[in-house]
N, C-alpha and C. Protein backbone atom coordinates (compact mmCIF):
# COMPACT_ATOMS: atom_id res chain seq x y z
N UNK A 1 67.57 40.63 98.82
CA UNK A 1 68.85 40.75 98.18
C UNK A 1 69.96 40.82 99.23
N UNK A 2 71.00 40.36 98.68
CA UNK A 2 72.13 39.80 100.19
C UNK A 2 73.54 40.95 98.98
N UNK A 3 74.56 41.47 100.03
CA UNK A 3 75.28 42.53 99.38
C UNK A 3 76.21 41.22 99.21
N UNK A 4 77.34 41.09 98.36
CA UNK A 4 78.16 40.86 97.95
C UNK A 4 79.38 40.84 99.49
N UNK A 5 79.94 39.93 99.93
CA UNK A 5 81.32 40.03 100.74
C UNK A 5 81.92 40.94 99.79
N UNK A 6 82.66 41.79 100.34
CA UNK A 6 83.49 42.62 99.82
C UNK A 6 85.16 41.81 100.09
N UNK A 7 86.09 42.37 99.26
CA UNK A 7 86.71 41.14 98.84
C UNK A 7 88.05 42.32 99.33
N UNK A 8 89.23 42.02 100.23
CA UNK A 8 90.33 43.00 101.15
C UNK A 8 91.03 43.62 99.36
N UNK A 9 90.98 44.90 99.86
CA UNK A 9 91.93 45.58 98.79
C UNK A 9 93.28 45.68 98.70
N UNK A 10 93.92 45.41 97.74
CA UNK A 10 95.38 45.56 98.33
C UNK A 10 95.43 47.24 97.76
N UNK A 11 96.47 47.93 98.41
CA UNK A 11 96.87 49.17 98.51
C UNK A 11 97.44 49.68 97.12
N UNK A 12 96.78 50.70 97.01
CA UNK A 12 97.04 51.27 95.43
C UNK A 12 98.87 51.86 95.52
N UNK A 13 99.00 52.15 96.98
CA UNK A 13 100.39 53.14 96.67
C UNK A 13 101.41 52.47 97.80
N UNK A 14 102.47 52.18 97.05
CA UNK A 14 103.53 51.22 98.50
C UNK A 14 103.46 52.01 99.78
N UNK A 15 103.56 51.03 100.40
CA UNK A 15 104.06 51.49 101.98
C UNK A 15 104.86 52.80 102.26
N UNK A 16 105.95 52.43 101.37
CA UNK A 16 107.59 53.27 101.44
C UNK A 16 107.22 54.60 101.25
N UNK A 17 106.12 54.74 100.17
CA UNK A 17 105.91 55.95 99.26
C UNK A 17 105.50 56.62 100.12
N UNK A 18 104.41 56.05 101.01
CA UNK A 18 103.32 56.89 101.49
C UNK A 18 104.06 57.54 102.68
N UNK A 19 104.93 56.41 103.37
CA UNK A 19 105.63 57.07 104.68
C UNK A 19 106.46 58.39 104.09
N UNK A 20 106.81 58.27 102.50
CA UNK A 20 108.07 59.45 102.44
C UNK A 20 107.43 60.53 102.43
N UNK A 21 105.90 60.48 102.10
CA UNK A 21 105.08 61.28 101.35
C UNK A 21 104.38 62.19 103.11
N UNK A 22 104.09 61.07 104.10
CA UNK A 22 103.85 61.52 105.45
C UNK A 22 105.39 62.58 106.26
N UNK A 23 106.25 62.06 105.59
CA UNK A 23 107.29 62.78 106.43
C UNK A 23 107.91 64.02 105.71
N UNK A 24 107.43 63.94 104.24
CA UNK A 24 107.43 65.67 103.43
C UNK A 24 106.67 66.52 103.97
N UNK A 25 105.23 65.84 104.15
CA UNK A 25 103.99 66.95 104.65
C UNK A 25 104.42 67.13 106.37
N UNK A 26 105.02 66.83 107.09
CA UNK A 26 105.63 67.36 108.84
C UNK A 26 106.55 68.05 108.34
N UNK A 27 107.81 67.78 107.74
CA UNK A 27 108.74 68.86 107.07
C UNK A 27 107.90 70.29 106.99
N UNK A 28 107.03 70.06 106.13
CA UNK A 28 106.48 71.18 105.47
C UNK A 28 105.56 72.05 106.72
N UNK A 29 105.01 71.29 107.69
CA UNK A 29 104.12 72.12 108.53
C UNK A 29 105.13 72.62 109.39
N UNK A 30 106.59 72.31 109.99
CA UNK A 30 107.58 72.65 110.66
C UNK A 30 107.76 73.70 109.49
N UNK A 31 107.97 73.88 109.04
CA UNK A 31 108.53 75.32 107.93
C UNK A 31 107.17 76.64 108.17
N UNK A 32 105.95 75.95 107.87
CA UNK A 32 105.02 77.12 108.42
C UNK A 32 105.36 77.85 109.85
N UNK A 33 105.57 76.92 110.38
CA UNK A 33 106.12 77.61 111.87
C UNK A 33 106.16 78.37 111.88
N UNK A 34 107.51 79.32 110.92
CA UNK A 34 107.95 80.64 111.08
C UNK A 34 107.39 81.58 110.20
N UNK A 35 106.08 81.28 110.00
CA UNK A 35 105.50 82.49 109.42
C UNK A 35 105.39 83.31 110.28
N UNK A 36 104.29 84.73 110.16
CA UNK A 36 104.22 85.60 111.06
C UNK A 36 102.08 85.91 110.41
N UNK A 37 101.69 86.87 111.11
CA UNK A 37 100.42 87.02 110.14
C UNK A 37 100.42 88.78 110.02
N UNK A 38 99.42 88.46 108.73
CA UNK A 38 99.78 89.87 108.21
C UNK A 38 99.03 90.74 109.15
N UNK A 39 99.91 92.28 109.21
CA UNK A 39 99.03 93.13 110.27
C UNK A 39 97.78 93.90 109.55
N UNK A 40 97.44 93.71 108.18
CA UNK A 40 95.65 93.84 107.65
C UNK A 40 94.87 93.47 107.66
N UNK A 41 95.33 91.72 107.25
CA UNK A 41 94.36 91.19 106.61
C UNK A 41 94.38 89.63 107.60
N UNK A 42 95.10 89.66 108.31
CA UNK A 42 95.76 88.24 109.54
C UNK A 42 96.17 86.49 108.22
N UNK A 43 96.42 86.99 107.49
CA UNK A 43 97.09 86.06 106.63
C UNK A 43 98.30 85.80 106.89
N UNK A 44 98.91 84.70 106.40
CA UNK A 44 100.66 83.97 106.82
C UNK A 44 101.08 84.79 105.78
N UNK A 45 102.13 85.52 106.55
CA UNK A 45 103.35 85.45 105.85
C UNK A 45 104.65 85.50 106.48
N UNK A 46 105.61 85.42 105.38
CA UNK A 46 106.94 85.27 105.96
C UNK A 46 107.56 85.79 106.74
N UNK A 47 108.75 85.52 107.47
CA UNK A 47 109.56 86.58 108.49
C UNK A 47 110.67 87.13 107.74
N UNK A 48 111.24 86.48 106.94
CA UNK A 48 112.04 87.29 105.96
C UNK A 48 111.35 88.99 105.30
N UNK A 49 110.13 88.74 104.80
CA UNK A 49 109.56 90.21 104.38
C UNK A 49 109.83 91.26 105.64
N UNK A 50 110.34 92.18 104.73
CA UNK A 50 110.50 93.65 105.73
C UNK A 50 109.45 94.02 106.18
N UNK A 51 107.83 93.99 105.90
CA UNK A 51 107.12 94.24 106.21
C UNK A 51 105.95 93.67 106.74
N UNK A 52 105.11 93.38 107.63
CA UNK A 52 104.77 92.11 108.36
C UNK A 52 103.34 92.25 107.70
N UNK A 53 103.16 91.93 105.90
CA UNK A 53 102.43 91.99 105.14
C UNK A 53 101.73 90.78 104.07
N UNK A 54 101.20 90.09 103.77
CA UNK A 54 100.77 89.00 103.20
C UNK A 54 101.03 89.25 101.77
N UNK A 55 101.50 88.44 100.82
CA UNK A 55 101.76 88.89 99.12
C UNK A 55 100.42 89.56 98.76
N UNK A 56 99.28 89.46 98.82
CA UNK A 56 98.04 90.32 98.22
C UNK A 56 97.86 91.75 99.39
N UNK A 57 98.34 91.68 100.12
CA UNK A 57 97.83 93.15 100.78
C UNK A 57 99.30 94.37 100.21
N UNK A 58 100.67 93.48 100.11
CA UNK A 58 101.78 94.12 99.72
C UNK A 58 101.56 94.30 97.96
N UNK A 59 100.99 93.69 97.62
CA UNK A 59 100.18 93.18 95.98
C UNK A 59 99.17 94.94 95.88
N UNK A 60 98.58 95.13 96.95
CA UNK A 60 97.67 96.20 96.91
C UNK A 60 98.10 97.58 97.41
N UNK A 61 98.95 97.39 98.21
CA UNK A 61 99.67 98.57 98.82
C UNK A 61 100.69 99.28 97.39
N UNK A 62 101.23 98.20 96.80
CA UNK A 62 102.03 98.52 95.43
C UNK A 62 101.07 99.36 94.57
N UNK A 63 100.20 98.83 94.52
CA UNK A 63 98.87 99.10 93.17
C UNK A 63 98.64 100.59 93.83
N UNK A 64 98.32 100.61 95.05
CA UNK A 64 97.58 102.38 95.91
C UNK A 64 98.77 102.88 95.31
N UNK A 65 99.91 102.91 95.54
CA UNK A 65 101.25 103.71 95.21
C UNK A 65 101.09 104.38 94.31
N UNK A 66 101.34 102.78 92.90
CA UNK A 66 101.15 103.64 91.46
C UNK A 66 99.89 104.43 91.41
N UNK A 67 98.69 104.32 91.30
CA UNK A 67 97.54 105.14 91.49
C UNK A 67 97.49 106.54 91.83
N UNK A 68 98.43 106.57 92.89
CA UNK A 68 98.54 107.91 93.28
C UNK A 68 99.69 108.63 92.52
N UNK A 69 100.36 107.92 92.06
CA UNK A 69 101.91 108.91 91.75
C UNK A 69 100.88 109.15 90.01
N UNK A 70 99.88 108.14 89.41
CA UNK A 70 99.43 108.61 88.13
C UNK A 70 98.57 109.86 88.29
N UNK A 71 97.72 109.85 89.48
CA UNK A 71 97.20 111.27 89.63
C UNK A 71 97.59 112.00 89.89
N UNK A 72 98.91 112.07 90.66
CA UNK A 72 99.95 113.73 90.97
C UNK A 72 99.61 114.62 89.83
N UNK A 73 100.38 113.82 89.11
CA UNK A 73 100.51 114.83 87.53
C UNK A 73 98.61 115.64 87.11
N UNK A 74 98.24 114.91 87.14
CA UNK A 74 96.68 115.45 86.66
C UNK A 74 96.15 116.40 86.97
N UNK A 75 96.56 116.50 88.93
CA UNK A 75 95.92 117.51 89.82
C UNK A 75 96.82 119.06 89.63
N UNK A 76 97.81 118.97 89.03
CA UNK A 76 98.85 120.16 88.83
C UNK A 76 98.28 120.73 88.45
């Protein structure tokens, strides 16, 4: 059995598209730049946050908070 010549594909997505589509995704890795990593868990996060914390460890630090301020009352 002999395979079939395979026959040149033309390109599912224009030229134009793909270059705009290559020069969003460098945009976008230049913006990671200025992350920072979190000091728990070494995840990206932002430099704007006051606290040099990743959304799920600041996500958990919130949660310990309430937890504790619901047991104050209990232990009285």
């Amino acid at each position: 059995m002999r395979r079939k010549p395979q026959t040149k594909l033309e390109p599912v997505v224009p030229a134009e598209i793909l270059e705009q589509a290559k020069q969003a995704i460098s945009a976008d890795r230049l913006k990671k730049s200025t992350t920072t990593k979190c000091s728990v868990c070494g995840g990206e996060t932002t430099v704007a946050a006051a606290e040099p914390l990743c959304w799920v460890c600041r996500r958990l630090k919130i949660s310990a908070w309430r937890d504790i301020e619901q047991q104050m009352p209990a232990q009285e």
